[in-house]
Protein backbone atom coordinates (compact mmCIF):
# COMPACT_ATOMS: atom_id res chain seq x y z
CA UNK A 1 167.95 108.84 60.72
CA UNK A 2 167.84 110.84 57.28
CA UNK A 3 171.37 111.42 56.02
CA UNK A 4 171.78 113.76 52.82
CA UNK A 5 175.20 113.16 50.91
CA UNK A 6 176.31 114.56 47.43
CA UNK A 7 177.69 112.62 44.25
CA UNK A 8 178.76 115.27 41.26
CA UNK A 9 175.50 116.93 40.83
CA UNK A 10 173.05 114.32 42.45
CA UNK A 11 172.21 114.50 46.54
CA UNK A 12 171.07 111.44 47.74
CA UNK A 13 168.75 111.30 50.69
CA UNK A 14 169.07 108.34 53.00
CA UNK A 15 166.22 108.04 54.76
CA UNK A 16 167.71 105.43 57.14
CA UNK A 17 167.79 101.78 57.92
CA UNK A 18 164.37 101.29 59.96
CA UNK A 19 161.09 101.73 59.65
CA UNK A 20 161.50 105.23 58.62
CA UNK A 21 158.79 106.52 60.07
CA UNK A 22 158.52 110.36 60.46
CA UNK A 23 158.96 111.16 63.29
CA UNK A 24 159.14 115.02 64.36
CA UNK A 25 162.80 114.74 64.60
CA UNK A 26 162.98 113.03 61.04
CA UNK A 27 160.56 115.39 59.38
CA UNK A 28 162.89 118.55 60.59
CA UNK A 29 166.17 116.59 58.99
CA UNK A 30 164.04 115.64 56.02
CA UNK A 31 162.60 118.87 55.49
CA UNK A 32 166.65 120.57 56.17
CA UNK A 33 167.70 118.28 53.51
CA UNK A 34 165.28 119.69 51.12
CA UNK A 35 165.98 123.04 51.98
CA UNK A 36 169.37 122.51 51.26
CA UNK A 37 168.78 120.82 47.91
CA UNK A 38 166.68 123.79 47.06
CA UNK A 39 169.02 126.76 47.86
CA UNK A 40 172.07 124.94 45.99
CA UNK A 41 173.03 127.04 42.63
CA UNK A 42 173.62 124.89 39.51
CA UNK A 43 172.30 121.72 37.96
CA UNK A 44 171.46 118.94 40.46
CA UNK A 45 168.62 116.07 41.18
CA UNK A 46 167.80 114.65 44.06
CA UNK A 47 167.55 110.65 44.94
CA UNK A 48 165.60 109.25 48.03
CA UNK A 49 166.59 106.22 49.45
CA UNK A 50 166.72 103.59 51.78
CA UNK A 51 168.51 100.79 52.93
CA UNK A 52 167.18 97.40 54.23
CA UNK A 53 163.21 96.17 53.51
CA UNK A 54 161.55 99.09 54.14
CA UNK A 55 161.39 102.22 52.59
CA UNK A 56 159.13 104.05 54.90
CA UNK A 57 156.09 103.16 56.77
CA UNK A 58 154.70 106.29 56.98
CA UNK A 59 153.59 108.06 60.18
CA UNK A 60 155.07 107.44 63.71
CA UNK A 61 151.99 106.97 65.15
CA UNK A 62 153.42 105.54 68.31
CA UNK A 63 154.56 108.89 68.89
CA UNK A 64 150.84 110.77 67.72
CA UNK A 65 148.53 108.99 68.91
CA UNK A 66 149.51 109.77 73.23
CA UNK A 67 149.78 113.30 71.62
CA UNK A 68 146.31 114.24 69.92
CA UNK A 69 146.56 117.62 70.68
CA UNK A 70 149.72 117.60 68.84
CA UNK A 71 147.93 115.98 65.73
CA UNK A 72 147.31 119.16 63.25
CA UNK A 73 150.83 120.48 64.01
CA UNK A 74 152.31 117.31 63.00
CA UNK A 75 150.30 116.15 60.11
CA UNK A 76 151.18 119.59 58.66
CA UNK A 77 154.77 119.34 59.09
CA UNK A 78 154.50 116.00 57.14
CA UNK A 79 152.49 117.68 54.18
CA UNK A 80 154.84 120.29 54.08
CA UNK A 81 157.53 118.06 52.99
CA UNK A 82 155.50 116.93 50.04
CA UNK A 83 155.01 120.47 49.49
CA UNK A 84 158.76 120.78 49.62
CA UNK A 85 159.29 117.65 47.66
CA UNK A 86 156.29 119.10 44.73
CA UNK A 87 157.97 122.15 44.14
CA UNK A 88 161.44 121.45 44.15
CA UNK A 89 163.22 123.18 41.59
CA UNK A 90 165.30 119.90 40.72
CA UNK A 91 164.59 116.66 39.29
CA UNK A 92 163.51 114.14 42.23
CA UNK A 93 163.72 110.57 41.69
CA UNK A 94 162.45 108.29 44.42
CA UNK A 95 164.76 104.97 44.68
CA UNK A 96 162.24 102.66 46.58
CA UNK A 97 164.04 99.47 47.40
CA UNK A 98 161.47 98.16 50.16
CA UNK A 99 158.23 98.78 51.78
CA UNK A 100 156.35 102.04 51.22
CA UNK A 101 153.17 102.20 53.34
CA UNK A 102 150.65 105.32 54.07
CA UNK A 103 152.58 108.47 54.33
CA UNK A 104 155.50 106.68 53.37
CA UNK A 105 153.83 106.21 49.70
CA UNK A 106 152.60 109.51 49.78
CA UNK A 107 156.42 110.40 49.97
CA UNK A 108 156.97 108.73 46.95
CA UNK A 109 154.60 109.80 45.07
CA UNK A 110 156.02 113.50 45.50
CA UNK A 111 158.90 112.50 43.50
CA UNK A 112 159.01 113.12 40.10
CA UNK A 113 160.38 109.92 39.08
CA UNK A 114 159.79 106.48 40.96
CA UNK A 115 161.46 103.32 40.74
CA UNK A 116 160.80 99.92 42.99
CA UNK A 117 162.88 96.95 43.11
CA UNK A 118 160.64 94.14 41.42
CA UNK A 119 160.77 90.81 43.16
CA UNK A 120 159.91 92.37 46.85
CA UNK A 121 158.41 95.20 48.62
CA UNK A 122 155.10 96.73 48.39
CA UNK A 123 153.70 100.29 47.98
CA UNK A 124 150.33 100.35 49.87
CA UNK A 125 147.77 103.15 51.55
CA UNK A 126 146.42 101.08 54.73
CA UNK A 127 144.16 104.03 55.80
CA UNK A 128 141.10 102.65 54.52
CA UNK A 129 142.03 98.59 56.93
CA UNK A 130 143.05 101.18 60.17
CA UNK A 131 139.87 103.51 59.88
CA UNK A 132 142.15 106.92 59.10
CA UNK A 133 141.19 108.59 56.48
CA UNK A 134 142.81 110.63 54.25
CA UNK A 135 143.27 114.01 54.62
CA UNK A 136 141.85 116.21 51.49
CA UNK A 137 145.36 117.18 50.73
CA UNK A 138 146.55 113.61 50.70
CA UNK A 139 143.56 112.83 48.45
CA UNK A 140 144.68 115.62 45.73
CA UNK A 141 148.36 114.62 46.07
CA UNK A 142 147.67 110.40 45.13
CA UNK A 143 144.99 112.05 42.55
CA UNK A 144 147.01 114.19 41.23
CA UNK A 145 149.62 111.30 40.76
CA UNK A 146 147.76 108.86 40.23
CA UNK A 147 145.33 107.17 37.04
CA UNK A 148 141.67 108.11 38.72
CA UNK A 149 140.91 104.41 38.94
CA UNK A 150 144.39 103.31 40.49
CA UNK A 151 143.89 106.02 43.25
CA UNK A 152 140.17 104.46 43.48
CA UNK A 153 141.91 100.76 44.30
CA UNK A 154 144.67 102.21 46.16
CA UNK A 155 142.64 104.46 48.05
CA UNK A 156 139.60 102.27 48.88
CA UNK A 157 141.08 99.05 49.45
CA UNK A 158 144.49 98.98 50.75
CA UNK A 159 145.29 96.70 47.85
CA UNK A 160 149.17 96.02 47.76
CA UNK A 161 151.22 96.77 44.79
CA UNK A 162 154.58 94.80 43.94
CA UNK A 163 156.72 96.41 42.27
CA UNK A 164 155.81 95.02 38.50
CA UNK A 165 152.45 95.48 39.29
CA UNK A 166 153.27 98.96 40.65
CA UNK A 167 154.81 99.64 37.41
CA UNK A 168 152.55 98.63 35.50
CA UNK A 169 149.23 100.82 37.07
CA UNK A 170 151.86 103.25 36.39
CA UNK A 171 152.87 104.05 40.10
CA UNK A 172 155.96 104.14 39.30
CA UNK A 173 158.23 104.14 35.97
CA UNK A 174 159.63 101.15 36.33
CA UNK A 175 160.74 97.99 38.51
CA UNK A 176 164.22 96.63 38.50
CA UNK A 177 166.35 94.16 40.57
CA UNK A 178 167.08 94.77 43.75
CA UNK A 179 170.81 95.71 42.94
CA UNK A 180 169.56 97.80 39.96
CA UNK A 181 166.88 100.30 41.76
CA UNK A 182 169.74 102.65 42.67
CA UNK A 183 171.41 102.64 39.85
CA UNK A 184 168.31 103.43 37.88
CA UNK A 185 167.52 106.66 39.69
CA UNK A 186 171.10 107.61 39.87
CA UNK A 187 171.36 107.75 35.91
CA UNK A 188 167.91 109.18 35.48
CA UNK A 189 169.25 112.00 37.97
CA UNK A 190 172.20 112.43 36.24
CA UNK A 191 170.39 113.15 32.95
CA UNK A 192 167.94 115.43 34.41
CA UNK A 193 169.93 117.63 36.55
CA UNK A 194 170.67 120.15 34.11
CA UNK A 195 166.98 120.77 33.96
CA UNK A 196 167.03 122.39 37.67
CA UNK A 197 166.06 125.70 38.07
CA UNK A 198 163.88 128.59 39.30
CA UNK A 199 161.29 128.06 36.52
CA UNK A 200 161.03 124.30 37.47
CA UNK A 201 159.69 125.38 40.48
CA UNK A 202 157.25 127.47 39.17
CA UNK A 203 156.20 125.24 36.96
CA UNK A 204 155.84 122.75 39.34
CA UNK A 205 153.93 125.04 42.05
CA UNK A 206 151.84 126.51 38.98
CA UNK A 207 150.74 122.08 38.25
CA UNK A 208 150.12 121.25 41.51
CA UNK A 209 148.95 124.37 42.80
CA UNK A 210 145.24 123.31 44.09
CA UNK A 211 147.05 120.30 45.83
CA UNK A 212 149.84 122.75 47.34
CA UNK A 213 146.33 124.85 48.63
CA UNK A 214 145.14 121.42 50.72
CA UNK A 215 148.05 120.16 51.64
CA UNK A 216 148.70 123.76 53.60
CA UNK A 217 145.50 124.02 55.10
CA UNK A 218 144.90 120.73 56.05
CA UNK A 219 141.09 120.07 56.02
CA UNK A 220 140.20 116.13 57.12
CA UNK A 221 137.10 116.53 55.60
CA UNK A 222 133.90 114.76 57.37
């Protein structure tokens, strides 16, 4: 499960050893961390990580898909904590040492900052291979992120980046060793923490603002 620890002026978010899948009970102790990262005075960044091959793998769809009545309330929650993770009025820096896959890439694309280890792991959006589309808030968030033509690819194909590749489509900022990915968003946090504050987060909501608006109401579209 998600474990939030603090280094000097960097938290760290641990999102576990697993699959890190969101589940409801990971979302609330995702979306606590956050919280808490939010209200803390001062400069400070944040760094998401993982441990083992995968980084997250989105959705815990064995737990949705007995529950379809349960399926706006959930997808919401999720989209809230890329809401969360938009407007945070810290640096966020998204450490990505394994698989990312369909909400899981999402996640890391709400970072501000994203490194991958190079030589394995992939950051993919299967929706388009498992006939579940994208929600319009989802589409403005890897738009907004994303070069229009990589979101094309990523979106349309469930193409799978490695990590230079990843890199280099511009996905993320850079790829490093495995035993450097940590490191790399623990000194770019450390840099950028004295640029938290309140008018971060304005900024932020102010950039992202129409992606914010369909990420809260969540419209699936046709």
């Amino acid at each position: 499960m998600p474990r939030l620890t603090q280094e000097g002026e960097i938290f760290v978010l641990d999102l576990g050893g697993g699959e890190n899948r969101y589940s409801p009970e990971a979302v609330r102790e995702i979306g606590d961390a956050l919280a808490e990262v939010a209200a803390t005075p001062g400069p400070r960044a944040l760094v998401t990580t993982a441990t083992g091959k995968i980084w997250s793998n989105g959705l815990d769809l064995d737990w949705l898909l007995p529950r379809p009545e349960m399926a706006r309330e959930y997808v919401l929650s999720v989209q809230e904590l890329f809401v969360s993770l938009l407007t945070l009025p810290c640096p966020a820096i998204a450490a990505v040492q394994g698989h990312a896959f369909g909400a899981g890439a999402m996640h890391v694309l709400a970072h501000d900052y994203r490194v991958m280890r190079a030589d394995r792991g992939f950051f993919c959006f299967p929706e388009v291979d498992i006939s579940m589309p994208f929600t319009y808030g989802m589409g403005e968030l890897i738009q907004a992120k994303l070069d229009a033509q990589v979101a094309h690819e990523a979106m349309t194909t469930a193409h799978r980046y490695g990590g230079e590749e990843a890199a280099a489509a511009g996905i993320v900022q850079a790829a490093v060793p495995e035993d450097q990915v940590l490191d790399w968003a623990m000194d770019k946090a450390a840099r950028l923490a004295p640029k938290a504050n309140d008018s971060a987060r304005v900024i932020k909501q102010r950039m992202y603002a129409g992606v914010i608006e369909q990420l809260r109401m969540l419209n699936p579209g046709p």
